[in-house]
C-alpha atoms as a PDB file:
ATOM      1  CA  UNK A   1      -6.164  -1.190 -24.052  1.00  0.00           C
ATOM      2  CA  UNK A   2      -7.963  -4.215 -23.159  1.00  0.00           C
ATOM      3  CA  UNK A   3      -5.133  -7.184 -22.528  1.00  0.00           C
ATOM      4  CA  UNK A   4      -1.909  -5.039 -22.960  1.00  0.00           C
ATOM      5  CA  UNK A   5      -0.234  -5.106 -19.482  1.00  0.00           C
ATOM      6  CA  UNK A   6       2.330  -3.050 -20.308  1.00  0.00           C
ATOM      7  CA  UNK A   7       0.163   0.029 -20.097  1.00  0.00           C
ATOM      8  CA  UNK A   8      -0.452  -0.588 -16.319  1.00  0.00           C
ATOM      9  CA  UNK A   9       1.038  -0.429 -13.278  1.00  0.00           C
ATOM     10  CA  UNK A  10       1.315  -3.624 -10.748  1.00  0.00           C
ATOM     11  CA  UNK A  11       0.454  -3.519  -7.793  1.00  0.00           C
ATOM     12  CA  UNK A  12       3.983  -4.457  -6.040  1.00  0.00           C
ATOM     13  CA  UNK A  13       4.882  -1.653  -8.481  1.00  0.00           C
ATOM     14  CA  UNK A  14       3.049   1.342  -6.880  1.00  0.00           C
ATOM     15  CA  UNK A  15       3.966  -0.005  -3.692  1.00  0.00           C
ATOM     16  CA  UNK A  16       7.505   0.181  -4.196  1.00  0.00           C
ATOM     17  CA  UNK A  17       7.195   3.370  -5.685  1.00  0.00           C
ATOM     18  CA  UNK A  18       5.168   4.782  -2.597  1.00  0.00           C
ATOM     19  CA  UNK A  19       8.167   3.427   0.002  1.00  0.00           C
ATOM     20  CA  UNK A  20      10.414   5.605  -2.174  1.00  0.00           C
ATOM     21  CA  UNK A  21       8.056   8.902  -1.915  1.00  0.00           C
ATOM     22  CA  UNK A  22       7.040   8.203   1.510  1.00  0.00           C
ATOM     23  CA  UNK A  23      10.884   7.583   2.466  1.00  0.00           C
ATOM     24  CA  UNK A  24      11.419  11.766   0.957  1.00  0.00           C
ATOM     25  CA  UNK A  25       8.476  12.885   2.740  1.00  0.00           C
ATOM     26  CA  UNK A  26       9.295  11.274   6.232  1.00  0.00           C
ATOM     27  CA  UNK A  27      12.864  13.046   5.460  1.00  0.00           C
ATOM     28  CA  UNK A  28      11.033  16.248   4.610  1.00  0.00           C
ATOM     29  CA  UNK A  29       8.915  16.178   8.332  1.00  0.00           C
ATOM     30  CA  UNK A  30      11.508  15.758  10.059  1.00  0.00           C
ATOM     31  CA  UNK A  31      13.944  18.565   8.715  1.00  0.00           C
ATOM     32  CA  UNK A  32      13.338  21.677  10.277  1.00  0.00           C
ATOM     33  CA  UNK A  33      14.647  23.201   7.262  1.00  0.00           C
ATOM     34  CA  UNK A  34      11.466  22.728   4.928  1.00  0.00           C
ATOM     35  CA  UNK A  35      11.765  23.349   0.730  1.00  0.00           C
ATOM     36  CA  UNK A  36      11.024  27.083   0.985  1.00  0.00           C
ATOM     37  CA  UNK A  37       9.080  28.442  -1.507  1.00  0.00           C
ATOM     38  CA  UNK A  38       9.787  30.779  -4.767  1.00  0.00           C
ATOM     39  CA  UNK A  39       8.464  32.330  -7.775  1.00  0.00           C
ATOM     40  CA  UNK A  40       8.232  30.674 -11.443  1.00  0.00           C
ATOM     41  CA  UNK A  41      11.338  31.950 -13.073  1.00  0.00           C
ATOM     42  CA  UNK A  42      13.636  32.759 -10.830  1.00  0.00           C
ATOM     43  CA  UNK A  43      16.792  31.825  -9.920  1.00  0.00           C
ATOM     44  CA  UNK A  44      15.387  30.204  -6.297  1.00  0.00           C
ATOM     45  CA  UNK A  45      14.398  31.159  -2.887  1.00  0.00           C
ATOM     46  CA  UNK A  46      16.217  34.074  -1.533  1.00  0.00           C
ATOM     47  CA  UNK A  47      17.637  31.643   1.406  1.00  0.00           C
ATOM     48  CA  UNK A  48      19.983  29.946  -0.754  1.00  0.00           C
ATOM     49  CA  UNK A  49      21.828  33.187  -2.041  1.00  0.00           C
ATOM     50  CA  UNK A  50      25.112  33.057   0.136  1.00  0.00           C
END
């Protein structure tokens, strides 16, 4: 591993990459509406069954 650069992340890299995630969580906080939970296997939370 020592040398190949291509296995790494940059720096500028993550930080991009943690604008786009923090961007989806500030969206997330200020939705009243939060993801609502479910079980493994199922179709999805009972909320979005019209």
């Amino acid at each position: 591993m020592r040398g190949i650069q291509a296995l790494f992340v940059r720096r500028d890299e993550v930080e991009e990459a943690w604008k786009w995630v923090d961007s989806i969580t500030e969206a997330w906080a200020a939705d009243r509406d939060a993801p609502k939970p479910y079980q493994a296997g199922t179709w999805g939370p009972v909320a979005s069954v019209p």
